[in-house]
C-alpha atoms as a PDB file:
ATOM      1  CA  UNK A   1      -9.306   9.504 -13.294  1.00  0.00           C
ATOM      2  CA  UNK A   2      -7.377  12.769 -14.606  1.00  0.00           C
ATOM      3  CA  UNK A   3      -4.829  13.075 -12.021  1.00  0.00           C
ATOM      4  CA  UNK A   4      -1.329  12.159 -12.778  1.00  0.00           C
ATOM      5  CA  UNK A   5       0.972   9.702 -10.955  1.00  0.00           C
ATOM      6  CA  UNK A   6       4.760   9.778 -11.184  1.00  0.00           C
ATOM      7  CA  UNK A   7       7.796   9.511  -9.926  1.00  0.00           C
ATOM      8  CA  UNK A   8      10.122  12.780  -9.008  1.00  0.00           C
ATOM      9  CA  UNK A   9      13.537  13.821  -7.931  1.00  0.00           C
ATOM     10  CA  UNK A  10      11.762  16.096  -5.124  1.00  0.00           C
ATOM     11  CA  UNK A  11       9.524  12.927  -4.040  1.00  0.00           C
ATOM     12  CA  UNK A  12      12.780  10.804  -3.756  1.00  0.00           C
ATOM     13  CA  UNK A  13      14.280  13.321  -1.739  1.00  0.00           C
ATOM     14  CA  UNK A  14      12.188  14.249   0.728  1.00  0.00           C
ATOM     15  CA  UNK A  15      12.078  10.444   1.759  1.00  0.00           C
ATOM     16  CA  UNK A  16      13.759   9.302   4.924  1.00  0.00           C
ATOM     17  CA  UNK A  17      16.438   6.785   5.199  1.00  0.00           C
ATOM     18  CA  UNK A  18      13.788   3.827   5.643  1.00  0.00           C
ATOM     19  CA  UNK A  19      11.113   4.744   2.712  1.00  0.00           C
ATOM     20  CA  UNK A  20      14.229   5.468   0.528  1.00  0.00           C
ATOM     21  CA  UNK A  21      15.733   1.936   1.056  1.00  0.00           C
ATOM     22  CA  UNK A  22      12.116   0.482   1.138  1.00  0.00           C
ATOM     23  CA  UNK A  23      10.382   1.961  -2.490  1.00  0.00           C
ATOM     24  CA  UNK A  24      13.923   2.524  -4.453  1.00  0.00           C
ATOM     25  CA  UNK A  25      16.202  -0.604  -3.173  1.00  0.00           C
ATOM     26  CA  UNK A  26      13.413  -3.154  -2.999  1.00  0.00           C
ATOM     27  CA  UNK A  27      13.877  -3.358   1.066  1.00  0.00           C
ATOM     28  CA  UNK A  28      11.691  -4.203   3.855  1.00  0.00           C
ATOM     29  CA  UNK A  29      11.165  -2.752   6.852  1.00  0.00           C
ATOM     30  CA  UNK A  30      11.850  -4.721   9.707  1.00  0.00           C
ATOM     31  CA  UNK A  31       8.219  -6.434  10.930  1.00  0.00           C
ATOM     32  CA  UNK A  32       6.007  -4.840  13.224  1.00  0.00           C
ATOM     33  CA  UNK A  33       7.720  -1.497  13.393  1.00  0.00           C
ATOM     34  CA  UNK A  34       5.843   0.267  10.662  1.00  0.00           C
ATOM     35  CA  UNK A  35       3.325   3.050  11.622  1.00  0.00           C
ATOM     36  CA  UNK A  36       0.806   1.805   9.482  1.00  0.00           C
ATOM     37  CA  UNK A  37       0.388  -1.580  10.582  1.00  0.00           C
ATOM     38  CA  UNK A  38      -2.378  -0.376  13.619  1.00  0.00           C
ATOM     39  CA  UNK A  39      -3.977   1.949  11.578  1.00  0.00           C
ATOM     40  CA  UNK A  40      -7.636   1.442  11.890  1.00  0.00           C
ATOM     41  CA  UNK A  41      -8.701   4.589  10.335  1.00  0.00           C
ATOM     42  CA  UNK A  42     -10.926   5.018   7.355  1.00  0.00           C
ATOM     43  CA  UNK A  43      -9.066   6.149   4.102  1.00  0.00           C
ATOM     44  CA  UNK A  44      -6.680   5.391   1.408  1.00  0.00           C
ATOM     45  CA  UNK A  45      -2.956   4.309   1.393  1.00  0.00           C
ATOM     46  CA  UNK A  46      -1.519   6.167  -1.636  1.00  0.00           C
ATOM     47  CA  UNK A  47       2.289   5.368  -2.945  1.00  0.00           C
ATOM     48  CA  UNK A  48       4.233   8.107  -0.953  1.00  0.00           C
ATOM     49  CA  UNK A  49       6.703   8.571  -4.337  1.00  0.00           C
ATOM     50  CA  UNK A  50       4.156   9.026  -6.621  1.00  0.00           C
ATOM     51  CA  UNK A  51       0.565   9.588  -4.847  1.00  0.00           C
ATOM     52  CA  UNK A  52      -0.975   7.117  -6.813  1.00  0.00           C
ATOM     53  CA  UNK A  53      -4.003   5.266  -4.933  1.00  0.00           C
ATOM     54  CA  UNK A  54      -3.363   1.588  -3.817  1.00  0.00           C
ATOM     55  CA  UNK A  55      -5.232   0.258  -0.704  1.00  0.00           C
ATOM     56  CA  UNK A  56      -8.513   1.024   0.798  1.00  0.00           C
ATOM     57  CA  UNK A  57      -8.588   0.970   4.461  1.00  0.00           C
ATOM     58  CA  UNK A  58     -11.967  -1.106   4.294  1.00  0.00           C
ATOM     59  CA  UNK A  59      -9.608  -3.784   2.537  1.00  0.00           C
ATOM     60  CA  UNK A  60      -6.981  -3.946   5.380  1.00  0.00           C
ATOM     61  CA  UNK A  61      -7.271  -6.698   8.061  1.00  0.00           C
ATOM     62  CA  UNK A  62      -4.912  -8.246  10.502  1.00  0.00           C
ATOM     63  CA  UNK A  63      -3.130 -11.280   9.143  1.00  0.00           C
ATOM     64  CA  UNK A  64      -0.562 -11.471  11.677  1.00  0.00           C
ATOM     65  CA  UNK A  65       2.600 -11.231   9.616  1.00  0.00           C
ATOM     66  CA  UNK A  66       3.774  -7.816  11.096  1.00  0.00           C
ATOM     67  CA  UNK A  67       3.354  -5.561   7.837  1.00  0.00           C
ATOM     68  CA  UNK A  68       0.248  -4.050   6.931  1.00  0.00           C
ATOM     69  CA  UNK A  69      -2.055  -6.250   4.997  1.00  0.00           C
ATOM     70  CA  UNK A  70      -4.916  -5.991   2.554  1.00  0.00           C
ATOM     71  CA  UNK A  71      -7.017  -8.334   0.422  1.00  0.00           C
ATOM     72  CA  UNK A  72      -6.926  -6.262  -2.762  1.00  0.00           C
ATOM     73  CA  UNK A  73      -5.756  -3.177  -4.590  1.00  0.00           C
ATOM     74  CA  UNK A  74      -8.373  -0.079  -5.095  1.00  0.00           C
ATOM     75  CA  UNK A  75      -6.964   0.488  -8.320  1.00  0.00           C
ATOM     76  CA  UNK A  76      -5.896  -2.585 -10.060  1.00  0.00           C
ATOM     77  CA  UNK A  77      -4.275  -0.441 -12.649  1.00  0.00           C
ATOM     78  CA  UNK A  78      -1.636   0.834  -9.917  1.00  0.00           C
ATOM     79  CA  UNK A  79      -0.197  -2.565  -9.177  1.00  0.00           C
ATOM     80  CA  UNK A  80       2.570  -4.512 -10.871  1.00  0.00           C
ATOM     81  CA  UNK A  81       3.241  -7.989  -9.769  1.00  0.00           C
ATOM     82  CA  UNK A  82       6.911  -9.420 -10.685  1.00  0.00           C
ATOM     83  CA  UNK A  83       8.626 -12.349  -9.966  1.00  0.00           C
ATOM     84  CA  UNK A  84      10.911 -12.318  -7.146  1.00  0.00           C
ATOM     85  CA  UNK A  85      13.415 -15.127  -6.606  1.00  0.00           C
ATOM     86  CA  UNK A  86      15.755 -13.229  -4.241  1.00  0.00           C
ATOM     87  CA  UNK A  87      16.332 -14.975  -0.857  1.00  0.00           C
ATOM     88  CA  UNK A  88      15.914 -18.295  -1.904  1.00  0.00           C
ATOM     89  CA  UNK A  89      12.310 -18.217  -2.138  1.00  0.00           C
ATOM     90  CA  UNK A  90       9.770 -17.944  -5.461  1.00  0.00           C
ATOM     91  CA  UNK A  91       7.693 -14.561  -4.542  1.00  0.00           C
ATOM     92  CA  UNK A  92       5.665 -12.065  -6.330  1.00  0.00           C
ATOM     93  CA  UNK A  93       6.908  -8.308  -5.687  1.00  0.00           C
ATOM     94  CA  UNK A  94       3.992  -5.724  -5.504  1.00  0.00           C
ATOM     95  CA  UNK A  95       5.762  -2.208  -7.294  1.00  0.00           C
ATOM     96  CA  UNK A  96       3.233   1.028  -8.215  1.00  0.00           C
ATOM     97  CA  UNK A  97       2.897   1.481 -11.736  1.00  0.00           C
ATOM     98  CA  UNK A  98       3.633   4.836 -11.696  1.00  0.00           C
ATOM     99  CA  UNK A  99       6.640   5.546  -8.802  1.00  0.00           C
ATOM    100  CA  UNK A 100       7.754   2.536  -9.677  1.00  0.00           C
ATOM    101  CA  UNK A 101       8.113   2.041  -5.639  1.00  0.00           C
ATOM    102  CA  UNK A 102       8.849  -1.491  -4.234  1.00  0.00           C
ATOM    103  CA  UNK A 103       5.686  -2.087  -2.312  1.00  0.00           C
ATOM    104  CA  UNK A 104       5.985  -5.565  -0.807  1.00  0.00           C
ATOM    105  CA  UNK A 105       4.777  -8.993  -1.880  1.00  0.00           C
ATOM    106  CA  UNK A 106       1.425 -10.415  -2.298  1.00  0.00           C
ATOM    107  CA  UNK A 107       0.910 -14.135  -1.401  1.00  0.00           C
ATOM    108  CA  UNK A 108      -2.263 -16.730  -1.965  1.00  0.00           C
ATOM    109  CA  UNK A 109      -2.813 -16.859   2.057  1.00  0.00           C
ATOM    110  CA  UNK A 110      -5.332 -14.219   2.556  1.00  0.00           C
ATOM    111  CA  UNK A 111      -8.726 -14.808   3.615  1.00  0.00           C
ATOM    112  CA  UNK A 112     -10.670 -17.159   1.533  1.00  0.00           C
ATOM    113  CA  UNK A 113     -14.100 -15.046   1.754  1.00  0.00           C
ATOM    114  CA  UNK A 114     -12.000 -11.896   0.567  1.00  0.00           C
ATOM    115  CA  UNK A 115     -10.227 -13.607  -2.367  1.00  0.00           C
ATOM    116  CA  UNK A 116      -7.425 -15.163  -1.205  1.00  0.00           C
ATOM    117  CA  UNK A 117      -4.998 -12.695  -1.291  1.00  0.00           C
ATOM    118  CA  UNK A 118      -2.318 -11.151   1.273  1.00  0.00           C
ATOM    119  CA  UNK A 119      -1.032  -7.930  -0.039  1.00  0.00           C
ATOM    120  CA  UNK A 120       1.932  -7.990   2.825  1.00  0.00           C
ATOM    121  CA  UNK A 121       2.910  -4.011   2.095  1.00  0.00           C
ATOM    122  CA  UNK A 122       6.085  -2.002   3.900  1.00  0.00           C
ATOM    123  CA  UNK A 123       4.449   0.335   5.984  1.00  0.00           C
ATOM    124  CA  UNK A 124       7.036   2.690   4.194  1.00  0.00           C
ATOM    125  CA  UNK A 125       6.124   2.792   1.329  1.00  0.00           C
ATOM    126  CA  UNK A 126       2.537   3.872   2.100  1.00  0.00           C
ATOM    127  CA  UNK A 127       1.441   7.568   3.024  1.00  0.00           C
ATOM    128  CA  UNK A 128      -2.295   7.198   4.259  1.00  0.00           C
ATOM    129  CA  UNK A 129      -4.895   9.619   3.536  1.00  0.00           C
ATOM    130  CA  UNK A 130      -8.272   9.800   5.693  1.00  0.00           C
ATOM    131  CA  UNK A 131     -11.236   9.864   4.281  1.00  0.00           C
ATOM    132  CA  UNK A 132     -11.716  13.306   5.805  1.00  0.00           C
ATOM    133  CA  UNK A 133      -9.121  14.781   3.490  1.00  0.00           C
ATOM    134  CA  UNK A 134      -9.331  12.753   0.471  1.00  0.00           C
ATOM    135  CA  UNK A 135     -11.773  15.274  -1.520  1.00  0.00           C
ATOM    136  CA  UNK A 136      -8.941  18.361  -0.675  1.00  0.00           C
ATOM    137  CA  UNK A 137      -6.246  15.715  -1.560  1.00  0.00           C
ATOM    138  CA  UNK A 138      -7.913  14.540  -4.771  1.00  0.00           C
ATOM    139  CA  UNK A 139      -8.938  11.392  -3.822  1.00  0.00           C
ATOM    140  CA  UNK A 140     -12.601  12.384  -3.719  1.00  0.00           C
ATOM    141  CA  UNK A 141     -13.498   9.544  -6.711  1.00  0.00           C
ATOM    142  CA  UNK A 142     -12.698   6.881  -4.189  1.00  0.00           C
ATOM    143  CA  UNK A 143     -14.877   8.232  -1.058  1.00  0.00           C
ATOM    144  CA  UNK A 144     -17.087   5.304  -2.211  1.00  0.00           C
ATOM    145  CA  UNK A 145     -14.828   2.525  -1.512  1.00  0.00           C
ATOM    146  CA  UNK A 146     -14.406   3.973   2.006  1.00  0.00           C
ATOM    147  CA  UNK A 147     -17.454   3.160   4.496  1.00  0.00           C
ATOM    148  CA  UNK A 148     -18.167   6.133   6.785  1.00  0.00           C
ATOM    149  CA  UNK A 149     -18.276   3.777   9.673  1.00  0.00           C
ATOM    150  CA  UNK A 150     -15.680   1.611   9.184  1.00  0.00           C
ATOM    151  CA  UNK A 151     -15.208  -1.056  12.029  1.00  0.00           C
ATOM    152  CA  UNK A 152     -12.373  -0.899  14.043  1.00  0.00           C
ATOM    153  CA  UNK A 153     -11.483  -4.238  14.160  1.00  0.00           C
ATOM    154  CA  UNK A 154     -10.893  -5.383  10.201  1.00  0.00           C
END
């Protein structure tokens, strides 16, 4: 992988009011109202600060919580897990190594068969690529992880 992944002023300001409070003041978008959460499509969801590649769609299923989930990151690498003891509770924060963008939380309820792991990610913090544009996009090295005929209902 030679592409590189940061964080920029002109990123940060061309989010909207939502991704900005989302990725730079640890947020969450309210549940069920992000436009990723239906996706179905085959492709990647990149960190939309810094680009950086996170989720395959092929990973994504429905858990029912109202924020996209998925079962494991694409790119380990990309992922930083912290501790999280705000609202009373004992969590683990999901941030992108690179932007540095507060992602969401990942929890040990996932699907057994798929590791056990819920990455529960803001919608907001996600721009998705298809796998029709990830060559042009330079995502090409991951076209592997994504299954040309990717069922609708994962």
């Amino acid at each position: 992988m030679n592409k590189t992944y940061q964080k920029s002023a002109d990123a940060i300001a061309a989010l909207n009011e939502v991704q900005f409070r989302v990725t730079q003041q640890s947020g969450t978008e309210q549940a069920g109202s992000g436009d990723l959460l239906d996706n179905k499509a085959a492709g990647i969801y990149v960190d939309i600060v810094s680009g950086e590649p996170l989720f395959a769609s092929t990973d994504k299923y429905e858990s029912g919580c109202g924020w996209p989930s998925f079962t494991t990151a694409i790119e380990a690498a990309n992922i930083n897990e912290v501790s999280d003891i705000t609202h009373g509770m004992r969590r683990i924060e999901v941030r992108s190594t690179h932007g540095d963008s507060h992602l969401g939380h990942v929890f040990t309820d996932g699907p057994s068969e798929r590791g056990g792991l819920r990455y529960c990610i803001n919608s907001a913090s996600l721009r998705f690529v298809p796998r029709d544009t990830m060559a042009a996009e330079g995502y090409g090295e991951y076209l592997k992880d994504i299954s040309i005929n990717q069922a609708t209902d994962n």
